[in-house]
PDB file of N, CA and C in Angstrom:
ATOM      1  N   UNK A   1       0.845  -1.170   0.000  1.00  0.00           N
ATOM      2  CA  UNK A   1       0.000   0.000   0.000  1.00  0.00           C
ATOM      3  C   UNK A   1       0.897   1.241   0.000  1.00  0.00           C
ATOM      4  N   UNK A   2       0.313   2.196  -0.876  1.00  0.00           N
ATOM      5  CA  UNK A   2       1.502   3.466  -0.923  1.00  0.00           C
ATOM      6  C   UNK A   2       0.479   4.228  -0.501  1.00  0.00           C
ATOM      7  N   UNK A   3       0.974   5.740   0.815  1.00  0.00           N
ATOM      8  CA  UNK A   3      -0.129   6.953   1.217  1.00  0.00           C
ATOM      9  C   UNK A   3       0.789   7.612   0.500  1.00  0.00           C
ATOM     10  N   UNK A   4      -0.325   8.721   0.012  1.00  0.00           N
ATOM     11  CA  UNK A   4       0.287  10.033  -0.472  1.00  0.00           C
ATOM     12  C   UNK A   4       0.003  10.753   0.968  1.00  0.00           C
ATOM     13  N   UNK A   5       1.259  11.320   1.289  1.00  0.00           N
ATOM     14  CA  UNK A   5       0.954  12.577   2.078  1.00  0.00           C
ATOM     15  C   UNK A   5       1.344  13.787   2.217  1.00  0.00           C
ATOM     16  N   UNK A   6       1.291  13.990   0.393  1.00  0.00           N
ATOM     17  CA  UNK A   6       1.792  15.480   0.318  1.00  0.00           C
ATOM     18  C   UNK A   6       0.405  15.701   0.222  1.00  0.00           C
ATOM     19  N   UNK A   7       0.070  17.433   0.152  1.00  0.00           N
ATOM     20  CA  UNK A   7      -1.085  17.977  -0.544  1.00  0.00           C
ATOM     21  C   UNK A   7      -1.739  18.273  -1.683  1.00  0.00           C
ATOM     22  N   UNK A   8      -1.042  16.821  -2.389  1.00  0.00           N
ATOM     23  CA  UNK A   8      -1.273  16.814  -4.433  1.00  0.00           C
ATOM     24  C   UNK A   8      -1.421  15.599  -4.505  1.00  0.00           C
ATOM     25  N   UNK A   9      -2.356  15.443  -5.766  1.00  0.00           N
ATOM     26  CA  UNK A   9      -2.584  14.230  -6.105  1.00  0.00           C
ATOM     27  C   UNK A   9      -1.177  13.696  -6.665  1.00  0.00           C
ATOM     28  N   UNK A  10      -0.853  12.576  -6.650  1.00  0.00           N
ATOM     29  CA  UNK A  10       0.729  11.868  -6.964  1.00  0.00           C
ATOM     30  C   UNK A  10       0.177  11.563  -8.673  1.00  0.00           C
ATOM     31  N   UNK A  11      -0.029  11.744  -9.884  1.00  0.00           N
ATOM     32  CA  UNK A  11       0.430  10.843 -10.884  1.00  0.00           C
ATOM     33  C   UNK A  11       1.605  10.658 -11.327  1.00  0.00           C
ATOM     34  N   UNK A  12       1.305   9.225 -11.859  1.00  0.00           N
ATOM     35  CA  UNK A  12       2.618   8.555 -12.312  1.00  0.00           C
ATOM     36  C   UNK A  12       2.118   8.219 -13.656  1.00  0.00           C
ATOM     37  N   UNK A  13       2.984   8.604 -14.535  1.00  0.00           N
ATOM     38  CA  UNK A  13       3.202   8.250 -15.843  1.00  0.00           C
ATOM     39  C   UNK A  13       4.057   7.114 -16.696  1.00  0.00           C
ATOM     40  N   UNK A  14       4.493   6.908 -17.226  1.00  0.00           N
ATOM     41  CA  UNK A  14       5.029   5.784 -17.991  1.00  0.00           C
ATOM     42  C   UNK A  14       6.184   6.365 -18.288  1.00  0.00           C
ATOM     43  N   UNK A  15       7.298   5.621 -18.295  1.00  0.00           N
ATOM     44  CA  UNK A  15       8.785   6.296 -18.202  1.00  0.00           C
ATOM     45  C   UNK A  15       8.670   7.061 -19.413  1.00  0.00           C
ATOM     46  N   UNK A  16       8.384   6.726 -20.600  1.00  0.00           N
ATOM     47  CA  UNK A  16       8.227   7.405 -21.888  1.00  0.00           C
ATOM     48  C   UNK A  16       7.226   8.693 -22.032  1.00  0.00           C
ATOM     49  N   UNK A  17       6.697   9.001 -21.458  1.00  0.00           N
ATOM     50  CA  UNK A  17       5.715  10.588 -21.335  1.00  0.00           C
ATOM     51  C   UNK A  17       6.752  11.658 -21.798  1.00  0.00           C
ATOM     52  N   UNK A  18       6.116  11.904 -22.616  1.00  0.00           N
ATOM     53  CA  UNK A  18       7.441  13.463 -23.006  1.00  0.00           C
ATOM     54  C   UNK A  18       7.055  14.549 -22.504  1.00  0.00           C
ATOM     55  N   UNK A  19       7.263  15.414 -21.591  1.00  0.00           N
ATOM     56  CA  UNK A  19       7.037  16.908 -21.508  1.00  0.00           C
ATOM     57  C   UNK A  19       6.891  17.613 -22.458  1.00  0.00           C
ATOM     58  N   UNK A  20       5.761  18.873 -21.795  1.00  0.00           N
ATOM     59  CA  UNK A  20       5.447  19.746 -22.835  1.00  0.00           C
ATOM     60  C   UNK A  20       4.197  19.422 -23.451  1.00  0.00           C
ATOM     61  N   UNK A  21       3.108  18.717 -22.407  1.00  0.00           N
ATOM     62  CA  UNK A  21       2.097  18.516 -22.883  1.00  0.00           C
ATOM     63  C   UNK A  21       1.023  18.369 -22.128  1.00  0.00           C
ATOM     64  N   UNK A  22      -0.127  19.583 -22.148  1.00  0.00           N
ATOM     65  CA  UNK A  22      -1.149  19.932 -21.114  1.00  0.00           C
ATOM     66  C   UNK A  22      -2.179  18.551 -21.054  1.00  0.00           C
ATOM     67  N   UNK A  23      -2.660  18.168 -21.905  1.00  0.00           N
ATOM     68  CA  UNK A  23      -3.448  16.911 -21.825  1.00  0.00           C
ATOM     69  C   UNK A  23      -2.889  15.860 -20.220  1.00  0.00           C
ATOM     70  N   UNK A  24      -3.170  15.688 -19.682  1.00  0.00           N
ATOM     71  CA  UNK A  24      -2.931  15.212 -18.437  1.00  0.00           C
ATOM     72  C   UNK A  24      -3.049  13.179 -18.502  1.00  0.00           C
ATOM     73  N   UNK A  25      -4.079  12.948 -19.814  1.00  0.00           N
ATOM     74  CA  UNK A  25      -4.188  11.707 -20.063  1.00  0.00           C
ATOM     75  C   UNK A  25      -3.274  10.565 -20.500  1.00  0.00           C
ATOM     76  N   UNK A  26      -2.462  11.131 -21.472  1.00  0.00           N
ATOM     77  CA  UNK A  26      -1.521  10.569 -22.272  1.00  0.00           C
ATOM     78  C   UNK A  26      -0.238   9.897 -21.355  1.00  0.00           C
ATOM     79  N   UNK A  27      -0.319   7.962 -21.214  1.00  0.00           N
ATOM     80  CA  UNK A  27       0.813   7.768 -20.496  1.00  0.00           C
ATOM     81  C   UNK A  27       0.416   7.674 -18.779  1.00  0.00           C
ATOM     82  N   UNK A  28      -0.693   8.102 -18.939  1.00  0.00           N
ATOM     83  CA  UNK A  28      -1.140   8.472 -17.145  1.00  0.00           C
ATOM     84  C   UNK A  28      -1.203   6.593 -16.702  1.00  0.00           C
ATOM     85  N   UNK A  29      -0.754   6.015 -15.732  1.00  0.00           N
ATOM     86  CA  UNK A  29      -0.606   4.947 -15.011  1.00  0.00           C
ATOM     87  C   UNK A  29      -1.427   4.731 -14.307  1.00  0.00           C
ATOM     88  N   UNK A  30      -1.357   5.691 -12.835  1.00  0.00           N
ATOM     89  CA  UNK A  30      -2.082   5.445 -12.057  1.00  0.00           C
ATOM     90  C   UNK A  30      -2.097   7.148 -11.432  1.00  0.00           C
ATOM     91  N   UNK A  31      -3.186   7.171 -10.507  1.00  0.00           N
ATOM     92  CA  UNK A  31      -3.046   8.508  -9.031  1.00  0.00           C
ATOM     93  C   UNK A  31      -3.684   7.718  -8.220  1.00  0.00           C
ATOM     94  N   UNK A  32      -2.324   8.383  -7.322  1.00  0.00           N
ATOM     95  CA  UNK A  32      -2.768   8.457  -5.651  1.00  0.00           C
ATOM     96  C   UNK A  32      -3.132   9.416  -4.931  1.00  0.00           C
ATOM     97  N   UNK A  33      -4.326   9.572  -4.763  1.00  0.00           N
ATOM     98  CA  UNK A  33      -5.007  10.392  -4.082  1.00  0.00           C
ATOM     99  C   UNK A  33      -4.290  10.852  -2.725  1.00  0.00           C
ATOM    100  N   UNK A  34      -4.744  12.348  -2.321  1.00  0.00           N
ATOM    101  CA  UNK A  34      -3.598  12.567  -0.691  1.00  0.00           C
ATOM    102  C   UNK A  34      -4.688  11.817   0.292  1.00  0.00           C
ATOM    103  N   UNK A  35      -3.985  11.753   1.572  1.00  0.00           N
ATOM    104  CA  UNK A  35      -4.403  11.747   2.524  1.00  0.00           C
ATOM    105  C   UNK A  35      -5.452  12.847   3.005  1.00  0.00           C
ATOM    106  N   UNK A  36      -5.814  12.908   4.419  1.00  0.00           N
ATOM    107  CA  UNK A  36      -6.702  14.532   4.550  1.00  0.00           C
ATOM    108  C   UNK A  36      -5.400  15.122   4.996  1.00  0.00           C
ATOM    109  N   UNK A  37      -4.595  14.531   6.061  1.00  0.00           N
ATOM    110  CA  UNK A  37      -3.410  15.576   6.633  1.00  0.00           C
ATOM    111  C   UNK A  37      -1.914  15.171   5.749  1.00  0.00           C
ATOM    112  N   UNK A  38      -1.554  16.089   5.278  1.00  0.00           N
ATOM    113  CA  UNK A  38      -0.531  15.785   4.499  1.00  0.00           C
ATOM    114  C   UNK A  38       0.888  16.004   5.932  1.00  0.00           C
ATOM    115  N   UNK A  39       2.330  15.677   5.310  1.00  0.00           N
ATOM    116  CA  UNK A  39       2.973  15.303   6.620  1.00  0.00           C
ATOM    117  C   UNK A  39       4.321  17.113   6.324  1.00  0.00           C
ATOM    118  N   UNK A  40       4.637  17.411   7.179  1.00  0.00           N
ATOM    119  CA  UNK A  40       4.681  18.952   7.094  1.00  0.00           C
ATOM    120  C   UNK A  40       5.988  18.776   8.242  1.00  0.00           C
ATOM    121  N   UNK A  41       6.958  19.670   8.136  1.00  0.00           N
ATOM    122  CA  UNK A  41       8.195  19.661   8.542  1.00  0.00           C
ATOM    123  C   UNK A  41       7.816  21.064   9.539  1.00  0.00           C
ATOM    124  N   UNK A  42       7.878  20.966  10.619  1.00  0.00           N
ATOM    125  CA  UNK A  42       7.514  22.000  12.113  1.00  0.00           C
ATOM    126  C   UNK A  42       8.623  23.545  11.700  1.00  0.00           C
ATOM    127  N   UNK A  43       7.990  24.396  11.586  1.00  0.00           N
ATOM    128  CA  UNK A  43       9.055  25.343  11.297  1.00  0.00           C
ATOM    129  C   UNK A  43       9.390  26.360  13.072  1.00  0.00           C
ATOM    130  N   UNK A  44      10.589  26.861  13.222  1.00  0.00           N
ATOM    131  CA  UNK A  44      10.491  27.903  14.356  1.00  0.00           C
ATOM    132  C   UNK A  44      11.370  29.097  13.791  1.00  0.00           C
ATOM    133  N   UNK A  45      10.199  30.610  13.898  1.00  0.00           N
ATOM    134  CA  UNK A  45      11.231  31.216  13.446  1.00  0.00           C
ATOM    135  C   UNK A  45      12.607  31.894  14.463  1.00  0.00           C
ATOM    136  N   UNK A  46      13.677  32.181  13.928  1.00  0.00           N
ATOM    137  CA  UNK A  46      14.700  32.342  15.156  1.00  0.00           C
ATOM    138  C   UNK A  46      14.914  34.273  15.081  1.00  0.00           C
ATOM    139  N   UNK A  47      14.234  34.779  13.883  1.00  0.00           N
ATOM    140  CA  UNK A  47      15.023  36.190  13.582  1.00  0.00           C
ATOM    141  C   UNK A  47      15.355  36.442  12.656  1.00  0.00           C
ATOM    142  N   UNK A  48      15.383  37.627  12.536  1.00  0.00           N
ATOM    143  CA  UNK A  48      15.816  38.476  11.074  1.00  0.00           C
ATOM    144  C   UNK A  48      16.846  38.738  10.341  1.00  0.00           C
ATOM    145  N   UNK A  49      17.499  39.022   9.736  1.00  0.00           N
ATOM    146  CA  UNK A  49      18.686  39.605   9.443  1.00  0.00           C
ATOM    147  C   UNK A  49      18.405  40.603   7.991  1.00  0.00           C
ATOM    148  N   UNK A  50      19.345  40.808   7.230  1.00  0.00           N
ATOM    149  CA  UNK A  50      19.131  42.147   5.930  1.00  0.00           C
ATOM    150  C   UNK A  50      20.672  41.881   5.323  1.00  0.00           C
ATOM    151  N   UNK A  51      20.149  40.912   4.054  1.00  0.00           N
ATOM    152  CA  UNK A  51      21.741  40.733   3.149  1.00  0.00           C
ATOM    153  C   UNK A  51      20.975  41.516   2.199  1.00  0.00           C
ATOM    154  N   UNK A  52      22.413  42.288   1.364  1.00  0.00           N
ATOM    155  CA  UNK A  52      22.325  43.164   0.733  1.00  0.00           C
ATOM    156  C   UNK A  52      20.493  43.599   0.265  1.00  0.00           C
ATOM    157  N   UNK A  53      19.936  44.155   1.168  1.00  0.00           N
ATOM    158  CA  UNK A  53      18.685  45.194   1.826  1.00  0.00           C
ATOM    159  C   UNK A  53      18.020  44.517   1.617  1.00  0.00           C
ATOM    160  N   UNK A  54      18.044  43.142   1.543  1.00  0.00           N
ATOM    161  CA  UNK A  54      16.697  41.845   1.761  1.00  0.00           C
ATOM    162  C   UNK A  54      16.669  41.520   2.845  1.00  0.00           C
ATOM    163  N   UNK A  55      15.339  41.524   3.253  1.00  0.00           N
ATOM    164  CA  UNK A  55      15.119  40.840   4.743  1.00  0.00           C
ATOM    165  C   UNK A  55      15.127  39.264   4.585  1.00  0.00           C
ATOM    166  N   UNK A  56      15.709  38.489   5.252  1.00  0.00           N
ATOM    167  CA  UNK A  56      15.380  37.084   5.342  1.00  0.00           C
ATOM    168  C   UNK A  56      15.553  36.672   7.258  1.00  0.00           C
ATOM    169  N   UNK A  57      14.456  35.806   6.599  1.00  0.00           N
ATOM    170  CA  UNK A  57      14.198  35.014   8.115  1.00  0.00           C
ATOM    171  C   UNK A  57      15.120  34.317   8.291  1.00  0.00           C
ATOM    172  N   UNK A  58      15.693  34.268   9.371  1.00  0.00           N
ATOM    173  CA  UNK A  58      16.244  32.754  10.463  1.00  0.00           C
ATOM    174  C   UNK A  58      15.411  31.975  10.651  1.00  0.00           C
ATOM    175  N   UNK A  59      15.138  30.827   9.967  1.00  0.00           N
ATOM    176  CA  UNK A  59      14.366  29.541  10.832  1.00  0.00           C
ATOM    177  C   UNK A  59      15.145  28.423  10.755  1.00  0.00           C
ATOM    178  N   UNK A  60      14.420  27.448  11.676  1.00  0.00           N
ATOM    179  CA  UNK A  60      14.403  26.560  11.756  1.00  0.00           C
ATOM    180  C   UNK A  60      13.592  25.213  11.824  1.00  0.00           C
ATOM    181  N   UNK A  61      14.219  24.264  11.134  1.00  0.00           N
ATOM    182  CA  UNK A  61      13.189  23.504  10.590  1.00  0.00           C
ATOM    183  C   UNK A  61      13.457  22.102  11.615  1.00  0.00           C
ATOM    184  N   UNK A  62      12.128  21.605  11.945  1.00  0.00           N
ATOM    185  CA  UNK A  62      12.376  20.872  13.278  1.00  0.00           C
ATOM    186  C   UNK A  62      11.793  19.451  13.241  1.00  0.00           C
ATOM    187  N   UNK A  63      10.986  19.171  13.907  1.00  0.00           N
ATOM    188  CA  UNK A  63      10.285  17.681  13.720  1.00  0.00           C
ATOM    189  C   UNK A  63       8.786  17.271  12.886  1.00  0.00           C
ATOM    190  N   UNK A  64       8.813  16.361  11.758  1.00  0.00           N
ATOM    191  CA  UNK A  64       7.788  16.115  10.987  1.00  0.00           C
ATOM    192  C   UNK A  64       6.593  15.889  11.551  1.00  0.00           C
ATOM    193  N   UNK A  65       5.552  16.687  10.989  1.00  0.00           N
ATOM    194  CA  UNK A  65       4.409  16.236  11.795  1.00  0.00           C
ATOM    195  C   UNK A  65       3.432  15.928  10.779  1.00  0.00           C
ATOM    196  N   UNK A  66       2.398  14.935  11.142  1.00  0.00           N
ATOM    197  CA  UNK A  66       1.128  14.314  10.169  1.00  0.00           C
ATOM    198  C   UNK A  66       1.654  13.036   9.201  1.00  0.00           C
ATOM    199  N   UNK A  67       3.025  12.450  10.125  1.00  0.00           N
ATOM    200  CA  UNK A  67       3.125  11.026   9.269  1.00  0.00           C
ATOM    201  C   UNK A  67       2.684   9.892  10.530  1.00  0.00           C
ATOM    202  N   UNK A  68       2.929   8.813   9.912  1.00  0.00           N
ATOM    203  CA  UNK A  68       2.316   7.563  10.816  1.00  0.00           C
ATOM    204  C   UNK A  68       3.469   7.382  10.864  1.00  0.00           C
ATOM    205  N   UNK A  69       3.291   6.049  12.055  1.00  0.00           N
ATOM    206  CA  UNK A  69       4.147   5.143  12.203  1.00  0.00           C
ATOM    207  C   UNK A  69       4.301   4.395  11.145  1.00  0.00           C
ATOM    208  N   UNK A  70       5.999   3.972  10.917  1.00  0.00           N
ATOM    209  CA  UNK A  70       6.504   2.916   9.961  1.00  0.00           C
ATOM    210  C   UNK A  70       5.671   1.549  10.427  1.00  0.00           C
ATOM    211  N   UNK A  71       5.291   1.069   8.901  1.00  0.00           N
ATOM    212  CA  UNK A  71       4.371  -0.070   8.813  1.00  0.00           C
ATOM    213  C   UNK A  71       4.638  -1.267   8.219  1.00  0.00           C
ATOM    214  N   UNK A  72       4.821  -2.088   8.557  1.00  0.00           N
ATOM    215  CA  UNK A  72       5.586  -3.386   7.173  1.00  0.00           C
ATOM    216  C   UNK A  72       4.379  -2.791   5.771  1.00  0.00           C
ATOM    217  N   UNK A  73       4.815  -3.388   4.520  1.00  0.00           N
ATOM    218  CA  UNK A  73       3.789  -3.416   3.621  1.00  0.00           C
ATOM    219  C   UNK A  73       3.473  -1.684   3.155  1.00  0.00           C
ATOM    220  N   UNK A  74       3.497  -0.691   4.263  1.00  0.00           N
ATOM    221  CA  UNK A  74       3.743   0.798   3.686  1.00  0.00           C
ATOM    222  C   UNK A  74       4.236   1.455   3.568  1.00  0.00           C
ATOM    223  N   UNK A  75       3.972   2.145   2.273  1.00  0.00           N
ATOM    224  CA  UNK A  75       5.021   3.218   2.052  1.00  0.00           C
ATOM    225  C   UNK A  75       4.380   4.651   1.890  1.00  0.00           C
ATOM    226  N   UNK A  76       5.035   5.558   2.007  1.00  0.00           N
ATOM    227  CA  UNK A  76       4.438   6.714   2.017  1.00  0.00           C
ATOM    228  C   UNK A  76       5.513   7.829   1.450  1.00  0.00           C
ATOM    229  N   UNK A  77       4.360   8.730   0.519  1.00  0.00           N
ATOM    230  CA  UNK A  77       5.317   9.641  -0.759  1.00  0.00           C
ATOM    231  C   UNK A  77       5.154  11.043   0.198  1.00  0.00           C
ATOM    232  N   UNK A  78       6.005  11.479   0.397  1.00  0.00           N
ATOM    233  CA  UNK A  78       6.000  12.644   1.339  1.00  0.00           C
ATOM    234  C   UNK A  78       6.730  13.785   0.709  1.00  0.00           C
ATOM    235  N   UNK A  79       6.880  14.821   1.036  1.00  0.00           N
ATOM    236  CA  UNK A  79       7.803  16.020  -0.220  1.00  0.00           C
ATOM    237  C   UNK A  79       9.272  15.816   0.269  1.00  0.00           C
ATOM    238  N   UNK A  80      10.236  16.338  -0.625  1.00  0.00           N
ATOM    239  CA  UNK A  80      11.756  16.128  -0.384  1.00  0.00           C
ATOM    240  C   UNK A  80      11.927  16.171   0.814  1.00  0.00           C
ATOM    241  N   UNK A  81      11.892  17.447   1.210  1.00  0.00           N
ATOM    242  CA  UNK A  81      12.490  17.842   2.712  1.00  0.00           C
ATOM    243  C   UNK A  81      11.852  16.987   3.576  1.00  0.00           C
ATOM    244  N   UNK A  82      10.857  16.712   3.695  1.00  0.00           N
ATOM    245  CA  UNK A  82      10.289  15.288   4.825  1.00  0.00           C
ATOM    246  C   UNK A  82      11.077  14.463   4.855  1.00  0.00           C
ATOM    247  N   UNK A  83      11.278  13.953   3.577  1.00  0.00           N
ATOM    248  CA  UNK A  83      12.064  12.216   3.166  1.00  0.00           C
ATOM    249  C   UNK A  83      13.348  12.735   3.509  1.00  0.00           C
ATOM    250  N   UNK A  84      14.035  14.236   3.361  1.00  0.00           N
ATOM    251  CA  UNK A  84      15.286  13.865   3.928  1.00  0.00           C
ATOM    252  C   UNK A  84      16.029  14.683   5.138  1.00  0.00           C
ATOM    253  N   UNK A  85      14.823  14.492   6.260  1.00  0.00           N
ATOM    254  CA  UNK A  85      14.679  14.922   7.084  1.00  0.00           C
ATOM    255  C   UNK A  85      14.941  13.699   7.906  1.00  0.00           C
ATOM    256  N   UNK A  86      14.318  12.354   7.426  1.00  0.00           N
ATOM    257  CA  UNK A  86      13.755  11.163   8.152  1.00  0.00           C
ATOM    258  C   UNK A  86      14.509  10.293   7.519  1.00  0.00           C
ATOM    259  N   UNK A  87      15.575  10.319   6.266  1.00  0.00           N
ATOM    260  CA  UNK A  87      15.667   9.366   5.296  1.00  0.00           C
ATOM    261  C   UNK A  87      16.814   8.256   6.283  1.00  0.00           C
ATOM    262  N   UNK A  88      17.765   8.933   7.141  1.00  0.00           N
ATOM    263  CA  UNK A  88      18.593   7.832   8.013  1.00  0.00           C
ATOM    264  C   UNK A  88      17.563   7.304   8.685  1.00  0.00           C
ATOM    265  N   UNK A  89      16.336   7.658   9.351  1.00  0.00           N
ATOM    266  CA  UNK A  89      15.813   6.782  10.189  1.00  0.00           C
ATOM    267  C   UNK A  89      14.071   5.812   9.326  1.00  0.00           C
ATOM    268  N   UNK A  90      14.276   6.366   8.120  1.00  0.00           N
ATOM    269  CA  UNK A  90      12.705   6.129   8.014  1.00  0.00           C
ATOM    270  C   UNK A  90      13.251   4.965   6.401  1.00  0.00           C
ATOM    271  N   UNK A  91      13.060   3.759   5.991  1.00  0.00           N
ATOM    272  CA  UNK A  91      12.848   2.946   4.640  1.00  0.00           C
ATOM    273  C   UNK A  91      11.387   2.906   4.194  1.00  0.00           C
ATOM    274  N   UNK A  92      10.540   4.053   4.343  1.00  0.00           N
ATOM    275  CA  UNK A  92       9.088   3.739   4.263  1.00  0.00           C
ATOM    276  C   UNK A  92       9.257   4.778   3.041  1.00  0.00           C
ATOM    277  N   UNK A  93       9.614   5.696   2.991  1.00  0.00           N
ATOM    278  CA  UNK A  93       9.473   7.447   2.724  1.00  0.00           C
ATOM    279  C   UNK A  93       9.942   7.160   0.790  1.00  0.00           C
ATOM    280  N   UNK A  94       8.857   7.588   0.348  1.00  0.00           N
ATOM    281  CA  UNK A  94       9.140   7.601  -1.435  1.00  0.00           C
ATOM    282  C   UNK A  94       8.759   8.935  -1.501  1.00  0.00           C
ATOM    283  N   UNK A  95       9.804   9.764  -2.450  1.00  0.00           N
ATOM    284  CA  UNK A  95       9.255  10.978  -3.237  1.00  0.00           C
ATOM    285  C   UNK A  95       9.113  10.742  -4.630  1.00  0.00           C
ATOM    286  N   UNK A  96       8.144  12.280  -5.491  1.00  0.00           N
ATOM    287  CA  UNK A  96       7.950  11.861  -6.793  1.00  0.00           C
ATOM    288  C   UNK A  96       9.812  12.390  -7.338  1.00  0.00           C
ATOM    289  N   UNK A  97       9.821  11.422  -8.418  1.00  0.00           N
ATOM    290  CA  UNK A  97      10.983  11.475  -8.891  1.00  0.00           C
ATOM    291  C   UNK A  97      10.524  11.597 -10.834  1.00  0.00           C
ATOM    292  N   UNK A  98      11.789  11.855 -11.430  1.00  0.00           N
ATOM    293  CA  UNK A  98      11.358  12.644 -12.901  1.00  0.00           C
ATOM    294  C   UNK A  98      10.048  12.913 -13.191  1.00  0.00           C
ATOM    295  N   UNK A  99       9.980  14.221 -13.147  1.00  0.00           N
ATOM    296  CA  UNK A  99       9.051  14.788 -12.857  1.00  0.00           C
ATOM    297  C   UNK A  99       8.454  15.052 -14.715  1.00  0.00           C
ATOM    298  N   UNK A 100       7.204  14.871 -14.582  1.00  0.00           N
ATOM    299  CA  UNK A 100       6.596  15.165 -15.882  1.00  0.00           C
ATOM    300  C   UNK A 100       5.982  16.892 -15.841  1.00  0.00           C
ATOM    301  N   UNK A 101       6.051  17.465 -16.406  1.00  0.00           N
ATOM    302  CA  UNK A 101       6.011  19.106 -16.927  1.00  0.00           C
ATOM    303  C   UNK A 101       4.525  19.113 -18.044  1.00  0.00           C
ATOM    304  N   UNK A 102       3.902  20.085 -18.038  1.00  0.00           N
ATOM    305  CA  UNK A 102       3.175  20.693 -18.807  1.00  0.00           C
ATOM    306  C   UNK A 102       4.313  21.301 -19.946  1.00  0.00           C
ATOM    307  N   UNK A 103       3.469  22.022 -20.842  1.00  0.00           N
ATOM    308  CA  UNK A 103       3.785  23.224 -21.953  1.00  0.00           C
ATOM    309  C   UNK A 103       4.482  24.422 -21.130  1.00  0.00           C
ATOM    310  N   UNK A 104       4.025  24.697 -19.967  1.00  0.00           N
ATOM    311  CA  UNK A 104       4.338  25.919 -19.199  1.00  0.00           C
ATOM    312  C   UNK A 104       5.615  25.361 -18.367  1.00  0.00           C
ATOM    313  N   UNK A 105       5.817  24.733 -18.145  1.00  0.00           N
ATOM    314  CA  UNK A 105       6.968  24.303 -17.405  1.00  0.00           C
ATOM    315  C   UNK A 105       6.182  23.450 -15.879  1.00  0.00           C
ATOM    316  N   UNK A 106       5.004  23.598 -15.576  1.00  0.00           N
ATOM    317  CA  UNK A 106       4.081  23.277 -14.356  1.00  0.00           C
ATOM    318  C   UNK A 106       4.952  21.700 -14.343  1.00  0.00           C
ATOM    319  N   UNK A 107       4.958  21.274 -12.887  1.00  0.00           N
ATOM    320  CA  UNK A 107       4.729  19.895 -12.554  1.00  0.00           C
ATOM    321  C   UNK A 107       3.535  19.076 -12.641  1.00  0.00           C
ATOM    322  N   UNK A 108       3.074  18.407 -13.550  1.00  0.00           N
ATOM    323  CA  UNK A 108       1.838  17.752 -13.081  1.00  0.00           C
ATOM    324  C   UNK A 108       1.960  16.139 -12.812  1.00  0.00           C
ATOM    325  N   UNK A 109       3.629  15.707 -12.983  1.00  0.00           N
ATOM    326  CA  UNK A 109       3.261  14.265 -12.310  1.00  0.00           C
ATOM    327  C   UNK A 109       4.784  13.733 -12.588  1.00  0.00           C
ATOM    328  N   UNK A 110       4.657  12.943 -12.158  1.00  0.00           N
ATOM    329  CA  UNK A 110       5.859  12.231 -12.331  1.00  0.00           C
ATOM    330  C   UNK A 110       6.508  11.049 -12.817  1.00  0.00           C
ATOM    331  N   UNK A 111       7.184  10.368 -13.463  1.00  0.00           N
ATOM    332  CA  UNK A 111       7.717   8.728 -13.754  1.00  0.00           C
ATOM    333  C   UNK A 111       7.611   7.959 -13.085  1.00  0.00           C
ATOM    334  N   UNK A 112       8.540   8.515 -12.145  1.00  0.00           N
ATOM    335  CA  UNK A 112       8.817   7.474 -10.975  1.00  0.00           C
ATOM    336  C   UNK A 112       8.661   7.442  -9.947  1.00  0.00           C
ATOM    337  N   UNK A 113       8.354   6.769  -8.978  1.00  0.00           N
ATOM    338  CA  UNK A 113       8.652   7.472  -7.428  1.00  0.00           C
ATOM    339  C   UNK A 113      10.583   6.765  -6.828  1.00  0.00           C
ATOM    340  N   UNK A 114      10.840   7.551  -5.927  1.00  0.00           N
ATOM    341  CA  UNK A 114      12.273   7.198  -5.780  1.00  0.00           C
ATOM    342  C   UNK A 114      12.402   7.318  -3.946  1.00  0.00           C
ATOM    343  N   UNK A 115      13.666   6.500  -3.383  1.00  0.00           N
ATOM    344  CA  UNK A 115      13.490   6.499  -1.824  1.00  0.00           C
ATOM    345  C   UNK A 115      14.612   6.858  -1.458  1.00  0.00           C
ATOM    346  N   UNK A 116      14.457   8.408  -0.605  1.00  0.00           N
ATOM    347  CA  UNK A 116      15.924   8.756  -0.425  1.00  0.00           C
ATOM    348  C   UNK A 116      16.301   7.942   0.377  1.00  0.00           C
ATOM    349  N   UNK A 117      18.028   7.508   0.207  1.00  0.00           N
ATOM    350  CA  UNK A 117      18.818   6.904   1.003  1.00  0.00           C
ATOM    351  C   UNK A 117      19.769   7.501   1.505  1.00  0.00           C
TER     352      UNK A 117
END
């Protein structure tokens, strides 16, 4: 069983899908629908600073919240920074990998899914 628990539907396409094409049908495999709570990396902010007259925040990024417990049999597609947040402690965690593109450059799905190690 694979959860999606980003906040997008996951399609997967057929390694051969060429980019550059709005039709969403062509090559389409399968979707995985999300979860209701997608899984979200805890932010804290620490402060401000001003490089050359841009403000940028200090944060920090802390413990994942809205995943389950590791399950035999599941896996779960979570966004980069989740998976490699968790990737030394977690073999559950798949992200979308070659990513399929619209005409506009948009993401709308992907080839493969892949498991950071």
């Amino acid at each position: 069983m694979i959860l999606n628990l980003t906040p997008h539907p996951i399609r997967l396409y057929s390694p051969d899908r060429p980019d550059g094409i709005d039709d969403l049908e062509p090559g389409l495999l399968r979707v995985i629908d999300p979860e209701p709570t997608p899984a979200r990396l805890d932010t804290l902010p620490l402060g401000t600073e001003y490089r050359d007259g841009l403000r940028v925040e200090l944060v920090s990024y802390g413990h994942v919240q809205g995943i389950p417990t590791q399950r035999d049999g599941v896996s779960c597609v979570v966004s980069l920074p989740v998976a490699l947040a968790l990737a030394p402690r977690r073999g559950d965690l798949l992200v979308p990998y070659r990513e399929v593109r619209n005409a506009t450059g948009t993401v709308i799905g992907c080839r493969q899914l892949a498991q950071p190690v």
